[in-house]
N, C-alpha and C. Protein backbone atom coordinates (compact mmCIF):
# COMPACT_ATOMS: atom_id res chain seq x y z
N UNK A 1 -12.96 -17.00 21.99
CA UNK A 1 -11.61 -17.41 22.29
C UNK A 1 -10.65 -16.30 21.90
N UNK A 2 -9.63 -16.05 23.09
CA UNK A 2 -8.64 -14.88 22.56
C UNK A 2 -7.88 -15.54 21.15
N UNK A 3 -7.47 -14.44 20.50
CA UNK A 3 -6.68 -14.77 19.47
C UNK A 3 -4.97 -14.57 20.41
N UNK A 4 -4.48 -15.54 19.68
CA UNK A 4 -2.34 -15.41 20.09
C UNK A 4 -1.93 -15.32 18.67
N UNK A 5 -0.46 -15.42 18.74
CA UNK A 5 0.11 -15.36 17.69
C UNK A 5 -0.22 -16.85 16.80
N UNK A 6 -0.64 -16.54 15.59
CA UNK A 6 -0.90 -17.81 14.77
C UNK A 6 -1.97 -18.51 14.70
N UNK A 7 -3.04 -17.93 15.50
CA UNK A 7 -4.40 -18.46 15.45
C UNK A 7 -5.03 -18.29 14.47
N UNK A 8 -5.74 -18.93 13.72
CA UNK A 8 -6.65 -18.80 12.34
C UNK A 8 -7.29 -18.00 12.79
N UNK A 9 -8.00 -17.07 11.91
CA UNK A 9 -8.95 -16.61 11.51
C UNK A 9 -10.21 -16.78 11.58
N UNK A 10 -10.89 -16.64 11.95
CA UNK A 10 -12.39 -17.33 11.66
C UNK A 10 -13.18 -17.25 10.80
N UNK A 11 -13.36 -17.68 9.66
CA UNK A 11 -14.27 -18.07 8.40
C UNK A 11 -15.22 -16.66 8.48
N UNK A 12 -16.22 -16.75 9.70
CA UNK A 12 -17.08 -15.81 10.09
C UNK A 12 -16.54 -14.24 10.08
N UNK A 13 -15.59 -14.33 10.48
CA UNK A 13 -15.19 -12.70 10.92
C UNK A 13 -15.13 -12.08 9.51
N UNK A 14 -15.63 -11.02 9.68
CA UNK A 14 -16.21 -9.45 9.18
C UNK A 14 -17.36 -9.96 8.43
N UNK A 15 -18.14 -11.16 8.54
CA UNK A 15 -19.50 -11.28 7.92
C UNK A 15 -20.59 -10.49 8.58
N UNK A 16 -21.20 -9.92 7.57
CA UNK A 16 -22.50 -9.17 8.49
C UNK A 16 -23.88 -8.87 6.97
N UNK A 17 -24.19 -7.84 7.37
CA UNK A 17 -25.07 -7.59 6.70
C UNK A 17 -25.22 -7.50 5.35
N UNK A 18 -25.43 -8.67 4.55
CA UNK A 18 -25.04 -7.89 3.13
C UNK A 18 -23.52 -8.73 2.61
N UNK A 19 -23.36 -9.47 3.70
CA UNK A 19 -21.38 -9.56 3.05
C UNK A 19 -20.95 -10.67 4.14
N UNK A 20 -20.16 -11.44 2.77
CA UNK A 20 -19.46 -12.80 3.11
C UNK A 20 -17.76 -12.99 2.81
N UNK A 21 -17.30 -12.84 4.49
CA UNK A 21 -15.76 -12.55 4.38
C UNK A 21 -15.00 -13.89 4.24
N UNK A 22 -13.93 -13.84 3.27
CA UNK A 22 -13.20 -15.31 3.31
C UNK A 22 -11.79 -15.05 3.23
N UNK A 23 -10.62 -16.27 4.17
CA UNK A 23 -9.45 -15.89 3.91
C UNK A 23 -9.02 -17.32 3.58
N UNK A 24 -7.72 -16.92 2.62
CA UNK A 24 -7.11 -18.53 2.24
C UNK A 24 -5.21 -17.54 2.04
N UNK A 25 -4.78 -19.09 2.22
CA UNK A 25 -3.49 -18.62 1.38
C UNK A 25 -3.50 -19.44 0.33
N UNK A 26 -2.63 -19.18 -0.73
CA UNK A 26 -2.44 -19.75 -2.02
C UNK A 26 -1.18 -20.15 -2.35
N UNK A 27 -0.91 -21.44 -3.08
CA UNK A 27 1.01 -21.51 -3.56
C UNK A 27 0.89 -20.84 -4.48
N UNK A 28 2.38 -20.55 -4.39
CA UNK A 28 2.80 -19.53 -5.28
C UNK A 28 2.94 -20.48 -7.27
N UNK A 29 2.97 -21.78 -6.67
CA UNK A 29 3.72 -22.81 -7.33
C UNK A 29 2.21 -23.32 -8.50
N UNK A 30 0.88 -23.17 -7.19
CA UNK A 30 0.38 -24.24 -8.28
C UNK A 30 -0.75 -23.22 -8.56
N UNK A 31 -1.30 -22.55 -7.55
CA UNK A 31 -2.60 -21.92 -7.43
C UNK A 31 -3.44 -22.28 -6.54
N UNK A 32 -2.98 -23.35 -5.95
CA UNK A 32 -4.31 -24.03 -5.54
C UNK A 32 -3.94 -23.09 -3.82
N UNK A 33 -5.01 -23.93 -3.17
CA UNK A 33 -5.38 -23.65 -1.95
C UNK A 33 -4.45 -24.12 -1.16
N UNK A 34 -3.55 -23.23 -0.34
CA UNK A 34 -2.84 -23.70 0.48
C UNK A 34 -2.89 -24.25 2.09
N UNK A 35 -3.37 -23.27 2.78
CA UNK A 35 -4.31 -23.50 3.81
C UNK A 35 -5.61 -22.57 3.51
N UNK A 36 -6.84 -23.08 4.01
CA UNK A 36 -8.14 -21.99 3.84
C UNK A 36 -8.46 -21.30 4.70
N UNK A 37 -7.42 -21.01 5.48
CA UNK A 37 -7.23 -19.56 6.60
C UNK A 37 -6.13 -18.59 6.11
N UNK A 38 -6.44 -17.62 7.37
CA UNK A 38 -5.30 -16.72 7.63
C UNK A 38 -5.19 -16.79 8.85
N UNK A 39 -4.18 -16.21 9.64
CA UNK A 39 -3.68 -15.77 10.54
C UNK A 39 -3.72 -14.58 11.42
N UNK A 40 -3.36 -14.72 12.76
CA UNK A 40 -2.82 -12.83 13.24
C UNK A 40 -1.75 -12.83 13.84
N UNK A 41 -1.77 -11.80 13.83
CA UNK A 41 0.12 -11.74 14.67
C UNK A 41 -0.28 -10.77 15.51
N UNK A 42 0.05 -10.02 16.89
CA UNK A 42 0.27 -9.14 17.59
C UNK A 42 1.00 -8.05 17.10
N UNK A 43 2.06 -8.13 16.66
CA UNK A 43 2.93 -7.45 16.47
C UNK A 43 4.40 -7.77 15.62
N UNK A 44 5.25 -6.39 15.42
CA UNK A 44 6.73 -7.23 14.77
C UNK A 44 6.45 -6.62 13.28
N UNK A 45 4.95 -6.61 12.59
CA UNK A 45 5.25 -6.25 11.42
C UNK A 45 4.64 -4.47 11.37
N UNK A 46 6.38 -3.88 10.96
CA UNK A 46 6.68 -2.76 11.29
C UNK A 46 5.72 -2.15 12.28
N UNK A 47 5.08 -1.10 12.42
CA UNK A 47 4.80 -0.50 13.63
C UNK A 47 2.64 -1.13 13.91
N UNK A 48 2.53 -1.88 13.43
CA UNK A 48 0.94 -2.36 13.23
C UNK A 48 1.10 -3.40 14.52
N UNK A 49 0.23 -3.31 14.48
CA UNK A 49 0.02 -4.54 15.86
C UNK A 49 -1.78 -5.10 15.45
N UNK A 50 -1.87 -6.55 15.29
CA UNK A 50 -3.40 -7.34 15.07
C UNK A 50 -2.79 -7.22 13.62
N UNK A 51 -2.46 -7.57 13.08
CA UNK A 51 -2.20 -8.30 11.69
C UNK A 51 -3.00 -9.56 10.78
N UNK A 52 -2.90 -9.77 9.94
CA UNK A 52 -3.57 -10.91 9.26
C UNK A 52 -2.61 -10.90 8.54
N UNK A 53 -2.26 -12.23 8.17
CA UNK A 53 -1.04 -12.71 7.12
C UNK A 53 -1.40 -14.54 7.47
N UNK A 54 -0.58 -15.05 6.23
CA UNK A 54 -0.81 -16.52 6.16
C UNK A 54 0.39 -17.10 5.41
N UNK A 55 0.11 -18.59 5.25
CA UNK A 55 1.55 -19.34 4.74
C UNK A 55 2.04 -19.93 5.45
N UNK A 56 2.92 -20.88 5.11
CA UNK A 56 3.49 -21.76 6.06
C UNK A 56 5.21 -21.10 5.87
N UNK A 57 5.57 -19.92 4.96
CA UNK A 57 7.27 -19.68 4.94
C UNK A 57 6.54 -18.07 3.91
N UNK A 58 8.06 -17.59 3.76
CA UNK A 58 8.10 -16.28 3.25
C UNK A 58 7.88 -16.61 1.48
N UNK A 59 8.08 -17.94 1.02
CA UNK A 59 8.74 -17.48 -0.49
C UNK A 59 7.72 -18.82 -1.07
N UNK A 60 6.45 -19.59 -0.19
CA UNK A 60 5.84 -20.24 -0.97
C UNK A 60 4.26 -19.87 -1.42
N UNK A 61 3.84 -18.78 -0.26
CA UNK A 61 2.55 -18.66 -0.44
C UNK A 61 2.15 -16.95 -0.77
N UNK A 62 1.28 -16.77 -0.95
CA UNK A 62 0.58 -15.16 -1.23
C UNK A 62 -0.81 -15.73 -0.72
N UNK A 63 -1.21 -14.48 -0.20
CA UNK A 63 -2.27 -14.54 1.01
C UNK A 63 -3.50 -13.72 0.57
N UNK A 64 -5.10 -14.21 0.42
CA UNK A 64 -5.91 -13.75 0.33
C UNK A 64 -7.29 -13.53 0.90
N UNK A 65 -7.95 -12.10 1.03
CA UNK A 65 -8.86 -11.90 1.35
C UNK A 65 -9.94 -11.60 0.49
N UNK A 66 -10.88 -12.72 0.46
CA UNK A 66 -12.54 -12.51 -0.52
C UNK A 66 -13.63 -11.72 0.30
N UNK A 67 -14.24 -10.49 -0.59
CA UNK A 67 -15.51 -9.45 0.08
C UNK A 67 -16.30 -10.06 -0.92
N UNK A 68 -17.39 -11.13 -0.62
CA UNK A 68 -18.29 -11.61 -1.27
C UNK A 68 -20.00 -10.95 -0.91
N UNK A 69 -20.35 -9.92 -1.65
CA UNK A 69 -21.70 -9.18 -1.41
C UNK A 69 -22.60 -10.49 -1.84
N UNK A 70 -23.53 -10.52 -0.60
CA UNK A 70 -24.59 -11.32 -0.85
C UNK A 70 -25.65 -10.72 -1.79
N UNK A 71 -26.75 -11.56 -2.36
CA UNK A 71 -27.70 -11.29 -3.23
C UNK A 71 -28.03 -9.53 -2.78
N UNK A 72 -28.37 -8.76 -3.68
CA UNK A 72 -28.94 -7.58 -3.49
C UNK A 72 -28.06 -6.83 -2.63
N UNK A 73 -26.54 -6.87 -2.90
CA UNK A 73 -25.75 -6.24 -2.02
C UNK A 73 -24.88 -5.87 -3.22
N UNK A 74 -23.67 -4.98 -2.61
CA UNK A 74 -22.46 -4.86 -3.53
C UNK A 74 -21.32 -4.07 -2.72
N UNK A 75 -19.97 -4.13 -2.80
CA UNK A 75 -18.96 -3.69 -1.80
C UNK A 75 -17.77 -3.12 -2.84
N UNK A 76 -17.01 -2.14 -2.21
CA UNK A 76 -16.37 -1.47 -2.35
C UNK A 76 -15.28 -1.54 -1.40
N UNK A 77 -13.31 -1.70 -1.73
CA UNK A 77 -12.89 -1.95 -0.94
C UNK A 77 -12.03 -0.34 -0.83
N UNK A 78 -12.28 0.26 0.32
CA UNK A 78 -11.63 1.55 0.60
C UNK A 78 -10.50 1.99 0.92
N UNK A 79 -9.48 0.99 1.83
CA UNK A 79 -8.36 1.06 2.25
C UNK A 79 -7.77 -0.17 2.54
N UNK A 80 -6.84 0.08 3.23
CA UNK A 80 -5.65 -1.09 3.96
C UNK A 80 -4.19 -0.92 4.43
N UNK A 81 -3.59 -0.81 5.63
CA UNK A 81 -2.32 -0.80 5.67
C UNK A 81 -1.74 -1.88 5.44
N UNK A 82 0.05 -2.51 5.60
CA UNK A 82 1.05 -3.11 4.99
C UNK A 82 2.37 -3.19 5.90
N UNK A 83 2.49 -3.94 6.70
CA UNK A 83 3.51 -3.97 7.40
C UNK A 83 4.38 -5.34 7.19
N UNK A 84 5.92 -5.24 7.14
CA UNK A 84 7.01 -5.46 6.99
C UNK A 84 7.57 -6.36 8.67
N UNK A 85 7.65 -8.09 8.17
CA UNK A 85 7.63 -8.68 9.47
C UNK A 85 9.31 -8.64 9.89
N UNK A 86 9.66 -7.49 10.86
CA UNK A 86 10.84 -7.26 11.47
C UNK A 86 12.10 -6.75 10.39
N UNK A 87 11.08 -6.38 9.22
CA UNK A 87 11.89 -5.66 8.53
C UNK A 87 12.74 -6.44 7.50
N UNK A 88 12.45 -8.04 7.25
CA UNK A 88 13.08 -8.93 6.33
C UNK A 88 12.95 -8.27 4.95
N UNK A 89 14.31 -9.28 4.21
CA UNK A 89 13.97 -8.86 3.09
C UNK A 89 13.07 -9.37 1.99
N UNK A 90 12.54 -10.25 2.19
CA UNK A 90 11.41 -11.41 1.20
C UNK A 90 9.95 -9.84 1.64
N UNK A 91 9.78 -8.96 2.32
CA UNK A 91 8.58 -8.09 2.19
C UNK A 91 9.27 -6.56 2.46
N UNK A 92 10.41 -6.15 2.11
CA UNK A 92 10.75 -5.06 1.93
C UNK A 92 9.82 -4.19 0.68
N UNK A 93 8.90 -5.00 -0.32
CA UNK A 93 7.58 -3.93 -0.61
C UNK A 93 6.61 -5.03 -1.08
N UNK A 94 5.45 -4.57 -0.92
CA UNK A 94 4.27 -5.13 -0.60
C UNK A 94 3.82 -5.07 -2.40
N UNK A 95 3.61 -6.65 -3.18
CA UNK A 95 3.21 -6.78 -4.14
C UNK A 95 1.62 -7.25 -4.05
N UNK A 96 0.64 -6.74 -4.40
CA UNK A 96 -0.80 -6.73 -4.11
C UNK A 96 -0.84 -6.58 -5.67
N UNK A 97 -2.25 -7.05 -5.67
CA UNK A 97 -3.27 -7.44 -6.81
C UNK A 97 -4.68 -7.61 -6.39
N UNK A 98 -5.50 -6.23 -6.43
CA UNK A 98 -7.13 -6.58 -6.25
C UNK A 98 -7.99 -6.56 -7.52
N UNK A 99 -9.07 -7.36 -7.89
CA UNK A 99 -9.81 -8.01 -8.58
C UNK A 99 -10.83 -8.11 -8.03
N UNK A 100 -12.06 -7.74 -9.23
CA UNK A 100 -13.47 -8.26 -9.08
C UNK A 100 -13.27 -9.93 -9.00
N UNK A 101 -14.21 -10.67 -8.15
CA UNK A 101 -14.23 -11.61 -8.10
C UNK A 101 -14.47 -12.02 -10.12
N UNK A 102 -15.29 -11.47 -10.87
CA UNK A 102 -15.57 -11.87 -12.30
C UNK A 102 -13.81 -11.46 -13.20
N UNK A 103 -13.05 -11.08 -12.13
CA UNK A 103 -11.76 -10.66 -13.03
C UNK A 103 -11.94 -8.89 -13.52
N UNK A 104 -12.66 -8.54 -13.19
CA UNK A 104 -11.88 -6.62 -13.48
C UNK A 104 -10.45 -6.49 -12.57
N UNK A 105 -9.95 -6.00 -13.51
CA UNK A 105 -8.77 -5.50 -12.29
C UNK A 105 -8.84 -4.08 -11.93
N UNK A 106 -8.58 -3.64 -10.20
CA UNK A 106 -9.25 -2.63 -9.85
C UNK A 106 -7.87 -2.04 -9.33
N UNK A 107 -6.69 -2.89 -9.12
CA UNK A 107 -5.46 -2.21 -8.79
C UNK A 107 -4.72 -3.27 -9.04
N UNK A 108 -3.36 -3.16 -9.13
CA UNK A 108 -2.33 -4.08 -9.08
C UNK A 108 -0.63 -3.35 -8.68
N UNK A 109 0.28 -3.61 -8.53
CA UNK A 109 1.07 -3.18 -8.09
C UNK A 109 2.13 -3.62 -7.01
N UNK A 110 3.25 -3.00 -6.90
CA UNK A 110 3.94 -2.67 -5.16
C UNK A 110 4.03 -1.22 -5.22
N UNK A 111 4.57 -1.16 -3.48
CA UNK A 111 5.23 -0.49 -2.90
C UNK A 111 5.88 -0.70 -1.56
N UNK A 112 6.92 0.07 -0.94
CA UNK A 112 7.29 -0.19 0.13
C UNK A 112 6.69 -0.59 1.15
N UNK A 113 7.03 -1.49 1.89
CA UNK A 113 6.68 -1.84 3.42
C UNK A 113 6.87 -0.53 4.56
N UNK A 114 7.93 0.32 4.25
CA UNK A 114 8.39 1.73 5.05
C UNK A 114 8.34 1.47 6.44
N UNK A 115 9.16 -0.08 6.85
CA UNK A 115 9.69 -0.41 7.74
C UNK A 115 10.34 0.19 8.26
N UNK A 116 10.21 0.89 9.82
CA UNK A 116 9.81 0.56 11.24
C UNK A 116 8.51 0.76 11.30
N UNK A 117 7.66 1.87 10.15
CA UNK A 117 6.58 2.23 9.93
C UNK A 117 5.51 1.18 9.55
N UNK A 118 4.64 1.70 8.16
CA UNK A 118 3.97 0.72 7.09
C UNK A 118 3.43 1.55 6.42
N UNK A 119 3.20 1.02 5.57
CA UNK A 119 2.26 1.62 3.73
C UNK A 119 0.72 1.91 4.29
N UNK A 120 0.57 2.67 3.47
CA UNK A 120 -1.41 2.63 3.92
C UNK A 120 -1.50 3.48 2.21
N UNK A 121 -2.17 2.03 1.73
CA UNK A 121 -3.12 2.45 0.18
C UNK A 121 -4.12 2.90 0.67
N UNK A 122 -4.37 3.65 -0.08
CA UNK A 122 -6.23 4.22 -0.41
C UNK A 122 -6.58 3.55 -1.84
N UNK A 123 -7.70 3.04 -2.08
CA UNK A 123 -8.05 1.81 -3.01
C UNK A 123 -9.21 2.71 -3.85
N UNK A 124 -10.33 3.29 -3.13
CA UNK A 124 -11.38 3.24 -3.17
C UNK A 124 -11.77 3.00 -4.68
N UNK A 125 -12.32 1.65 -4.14
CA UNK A 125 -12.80 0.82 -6.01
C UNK A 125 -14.34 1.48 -5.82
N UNK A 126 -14.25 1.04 -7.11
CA UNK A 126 -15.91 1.58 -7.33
C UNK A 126 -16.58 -0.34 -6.91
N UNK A 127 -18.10 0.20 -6.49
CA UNK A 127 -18.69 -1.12 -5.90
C UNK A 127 -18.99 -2.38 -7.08
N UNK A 128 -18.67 -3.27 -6.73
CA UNK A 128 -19.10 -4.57 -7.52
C UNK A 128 -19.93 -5.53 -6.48
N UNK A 129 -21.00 -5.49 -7.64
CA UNK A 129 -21.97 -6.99 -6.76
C UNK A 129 -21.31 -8.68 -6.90
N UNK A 130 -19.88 -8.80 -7.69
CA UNK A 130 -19.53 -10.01 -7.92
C UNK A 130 -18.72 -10.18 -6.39
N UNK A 131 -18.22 -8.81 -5.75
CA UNK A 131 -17.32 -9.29 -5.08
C UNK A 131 -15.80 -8.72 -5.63
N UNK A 132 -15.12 -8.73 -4.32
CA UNK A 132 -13.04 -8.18 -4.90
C UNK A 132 -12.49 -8.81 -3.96
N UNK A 133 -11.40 -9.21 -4.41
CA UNK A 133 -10.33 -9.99 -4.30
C UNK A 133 -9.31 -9.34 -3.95
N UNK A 134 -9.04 -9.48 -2.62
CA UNK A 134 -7.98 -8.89 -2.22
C UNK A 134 -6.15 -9.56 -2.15
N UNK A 135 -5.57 -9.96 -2.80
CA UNK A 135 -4.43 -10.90 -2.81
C UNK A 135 -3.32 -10.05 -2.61
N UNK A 136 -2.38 -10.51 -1.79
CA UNK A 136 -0.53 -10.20 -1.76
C UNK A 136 0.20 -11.51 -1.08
N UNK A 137 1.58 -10.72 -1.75
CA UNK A 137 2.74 -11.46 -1.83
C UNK A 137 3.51 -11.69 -3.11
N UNK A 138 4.34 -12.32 -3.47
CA UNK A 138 4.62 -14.08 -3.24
C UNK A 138 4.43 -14.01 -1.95
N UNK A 139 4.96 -13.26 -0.80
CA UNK A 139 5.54 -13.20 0.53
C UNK A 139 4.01 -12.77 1.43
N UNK A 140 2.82 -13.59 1.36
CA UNK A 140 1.80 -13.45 2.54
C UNK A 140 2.50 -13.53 3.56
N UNK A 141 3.86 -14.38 4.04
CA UNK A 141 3.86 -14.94 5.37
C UNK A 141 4.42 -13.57 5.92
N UNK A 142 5.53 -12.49 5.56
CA UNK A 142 6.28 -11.89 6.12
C UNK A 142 5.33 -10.67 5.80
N UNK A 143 4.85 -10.92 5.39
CA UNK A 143 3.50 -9.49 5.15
C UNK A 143 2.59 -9.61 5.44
N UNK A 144 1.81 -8.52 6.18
CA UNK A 144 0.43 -8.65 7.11
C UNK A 144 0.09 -6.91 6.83
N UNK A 145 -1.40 -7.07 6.75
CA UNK A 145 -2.17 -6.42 6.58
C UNK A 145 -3.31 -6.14 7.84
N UNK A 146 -3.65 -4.66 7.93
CA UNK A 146 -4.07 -4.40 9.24
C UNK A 146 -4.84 -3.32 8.39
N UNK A 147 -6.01 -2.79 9.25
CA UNK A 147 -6.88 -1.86 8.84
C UNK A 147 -8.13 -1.68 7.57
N UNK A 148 -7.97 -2.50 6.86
CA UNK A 148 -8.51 -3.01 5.87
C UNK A 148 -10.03 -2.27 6.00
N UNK A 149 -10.42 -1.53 5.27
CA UNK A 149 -11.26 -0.92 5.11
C UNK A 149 -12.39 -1.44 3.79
N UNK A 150 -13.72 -1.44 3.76
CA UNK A 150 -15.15 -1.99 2.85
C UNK A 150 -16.11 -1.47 3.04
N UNK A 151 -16.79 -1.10 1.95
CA UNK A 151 -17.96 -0.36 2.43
C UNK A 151 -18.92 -1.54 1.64
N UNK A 152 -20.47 -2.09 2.34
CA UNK A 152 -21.16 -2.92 1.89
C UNK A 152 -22.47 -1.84 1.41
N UNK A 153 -23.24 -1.79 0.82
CA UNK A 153 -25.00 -1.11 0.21
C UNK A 153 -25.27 -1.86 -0.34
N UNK A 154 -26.75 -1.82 -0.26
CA UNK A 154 -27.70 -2.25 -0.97
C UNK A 154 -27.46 -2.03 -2.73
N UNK A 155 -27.87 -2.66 -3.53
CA UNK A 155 -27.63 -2.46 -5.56
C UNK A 155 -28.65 -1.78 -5.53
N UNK A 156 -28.07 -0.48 -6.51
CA UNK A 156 -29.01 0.45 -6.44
C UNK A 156 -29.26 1.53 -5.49
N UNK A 157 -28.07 1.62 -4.15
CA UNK A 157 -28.13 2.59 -3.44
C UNK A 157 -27.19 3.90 -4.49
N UNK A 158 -27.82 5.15 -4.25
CA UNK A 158 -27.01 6.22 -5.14
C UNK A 158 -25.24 6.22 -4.95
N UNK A 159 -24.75 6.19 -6.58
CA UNK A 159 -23.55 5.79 -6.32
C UNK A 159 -22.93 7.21 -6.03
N UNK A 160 -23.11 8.62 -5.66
CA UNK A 160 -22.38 9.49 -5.77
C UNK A 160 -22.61 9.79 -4.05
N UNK A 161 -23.67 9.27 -3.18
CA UNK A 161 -23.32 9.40 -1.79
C UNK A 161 -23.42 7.91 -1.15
N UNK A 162 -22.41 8.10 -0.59
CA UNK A 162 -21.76 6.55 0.47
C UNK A 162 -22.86 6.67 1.26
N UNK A 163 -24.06 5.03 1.46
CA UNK A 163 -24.36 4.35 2.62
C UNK A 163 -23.90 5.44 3.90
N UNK A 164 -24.74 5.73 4.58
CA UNK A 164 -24.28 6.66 5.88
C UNK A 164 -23.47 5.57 6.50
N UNK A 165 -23.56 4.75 6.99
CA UNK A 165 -22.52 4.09 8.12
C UNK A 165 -21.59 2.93 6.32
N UNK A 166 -20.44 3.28 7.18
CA UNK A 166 -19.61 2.43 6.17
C UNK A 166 -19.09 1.34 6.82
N UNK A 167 -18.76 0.13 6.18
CA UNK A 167 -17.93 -1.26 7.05
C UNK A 167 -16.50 -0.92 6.49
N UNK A 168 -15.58 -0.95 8.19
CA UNK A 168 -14.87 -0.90 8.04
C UNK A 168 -14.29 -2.29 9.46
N UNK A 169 -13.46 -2.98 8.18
CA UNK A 169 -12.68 -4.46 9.07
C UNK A 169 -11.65 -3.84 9.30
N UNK A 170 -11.42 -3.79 10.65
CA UNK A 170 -10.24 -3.27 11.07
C UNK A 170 -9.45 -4.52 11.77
N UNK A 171 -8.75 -5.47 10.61
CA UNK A 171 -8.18 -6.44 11.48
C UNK A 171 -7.43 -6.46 12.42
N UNK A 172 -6.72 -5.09 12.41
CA UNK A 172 -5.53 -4.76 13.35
C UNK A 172 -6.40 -5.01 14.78
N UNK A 173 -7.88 -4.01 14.91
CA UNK A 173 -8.43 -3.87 16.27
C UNK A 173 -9.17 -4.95 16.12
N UNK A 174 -9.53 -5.76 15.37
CA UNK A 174 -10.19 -6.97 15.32
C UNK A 174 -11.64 -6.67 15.46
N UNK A 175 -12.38 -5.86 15.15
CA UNK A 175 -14.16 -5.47 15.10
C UNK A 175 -13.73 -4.86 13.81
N UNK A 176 -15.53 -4.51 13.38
CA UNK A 176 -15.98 -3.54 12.67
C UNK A 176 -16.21 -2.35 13.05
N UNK A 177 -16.19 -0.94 12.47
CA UNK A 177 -16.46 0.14 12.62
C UNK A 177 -17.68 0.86 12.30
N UNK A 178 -18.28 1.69 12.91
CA UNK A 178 -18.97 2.33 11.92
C UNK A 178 -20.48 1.29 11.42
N UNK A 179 -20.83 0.63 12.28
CA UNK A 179 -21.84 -0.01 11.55
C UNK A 179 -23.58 0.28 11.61
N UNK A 180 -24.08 0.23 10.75
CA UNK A 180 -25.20 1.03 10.86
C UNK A 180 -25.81 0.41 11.64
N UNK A 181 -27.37 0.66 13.05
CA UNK A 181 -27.89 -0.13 13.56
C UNK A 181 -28.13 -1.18 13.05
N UNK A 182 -28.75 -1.21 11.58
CA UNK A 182 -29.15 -2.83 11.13
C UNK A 182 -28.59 -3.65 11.11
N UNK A 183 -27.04 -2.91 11.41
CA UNK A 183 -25.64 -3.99 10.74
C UNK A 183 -25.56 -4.76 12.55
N UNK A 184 -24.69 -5.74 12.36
CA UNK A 184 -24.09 -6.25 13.71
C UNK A 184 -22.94 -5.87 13.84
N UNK A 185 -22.29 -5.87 15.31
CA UNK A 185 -20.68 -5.69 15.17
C UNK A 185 -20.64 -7.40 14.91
N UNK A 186 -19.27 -7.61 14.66
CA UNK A 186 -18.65 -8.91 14.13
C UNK A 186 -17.65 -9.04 15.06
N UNK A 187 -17.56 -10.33 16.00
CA UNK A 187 -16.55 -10.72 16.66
C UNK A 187 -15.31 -11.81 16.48
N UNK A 188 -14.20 -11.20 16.72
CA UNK A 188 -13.33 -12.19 16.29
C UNK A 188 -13.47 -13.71 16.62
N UNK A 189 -13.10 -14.57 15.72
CA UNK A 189 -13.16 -16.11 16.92
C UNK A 189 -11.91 -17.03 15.86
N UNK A 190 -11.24 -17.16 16.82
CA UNK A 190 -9.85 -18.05 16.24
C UNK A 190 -10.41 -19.64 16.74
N UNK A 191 -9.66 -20.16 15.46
CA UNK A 191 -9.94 -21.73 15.65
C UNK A 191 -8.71 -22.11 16.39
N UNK A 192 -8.71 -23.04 17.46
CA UNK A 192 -7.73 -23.88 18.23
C UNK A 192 -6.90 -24.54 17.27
């Protein structure tokens, strides 16, 4: 099913070899689970087009993405851009917080949205087999994230050379990149 503006996410998308992708939004208010999707947008936030963002408003939810390495796996999150929805002010800069799923903290921070443009972090965490936590906002809704970059290996592959083919979720283009034959590509599928 094509994705439009506002279509969930699909639970499935960027699962593959080795790795279990999840999106939720969160209140800002309680913690809990707000909706257990995300979203896409086409366009609008600054110059990105295929977005992921979630929430039902700008100022109640913060929006997250889980890289859960299956048994005998472990992931590393490499990148991500940050775009600014039409340039409001509730995401004039992008407050992010990534975490081992066990709680290491591997970054935390803002920076600008650099609206008409967007931000592009370079992350590169070192790999955890628990899994990282990708979270922003307060403002998930007016902030969307595109390009999102992961690399999945085997535990115990040498940590000083990268897996030859790396996973890279490129939500903006909606596939994976780069995937080694063993791997599958991953296709988008929005829920109605």
């Amino acid at each position: 099913m094509a994705c439009g503006n506002g279509s969930q996410i699909g639970q499935n998308y960027g699962d593959g070899t080795g790795i279990d992708v999840s999106y939720r939004s969160i209140a800002n208010a309680t913690g809990a689970t707000a909706e257990n999707f995300l979203k896409h947008w086409a366009g609008s936030y600054g110059d990105l087009t295929n977005v992921v963002w979630g929430g039902s408003d700008p100022t109640s939810t913060r929006s997250e993405i889980r890289l859960t390495p299956l048994a005998g796996f472990e992931v590393a999150l490499l990148r991500f851009d940050a775009g600014c929805y039409l340039n409001r002010a509730s995401c004039q800069t992008l407050n992010y917080d990534i975490r081992s799923i066990g709680g290491t903290v591997i970054g935390s921070g803002s920076t600008p949205t650099l609206h008409p443009s967007h931000a592009s972090l370079t992350i590169n965490s070192g790999y955890f087999s628990d899994g990282i936590v990708l979270q922003w906002g307060p403002d998930g809704y007016d902030t969307g994230l595109d390009n999102i970059a992961f690399d999945v290996r085997a535990v115990g592959a040498p940590g000083a050379v990268p897996e030859p083919a790396s996973w890279a979720m490129m939500i903006g283009g909606f596939g994976l990149v780069g995937a080694a034959s063993r791997r599958r590509r991953t296709v988008l599928t929005c829920s109605a």
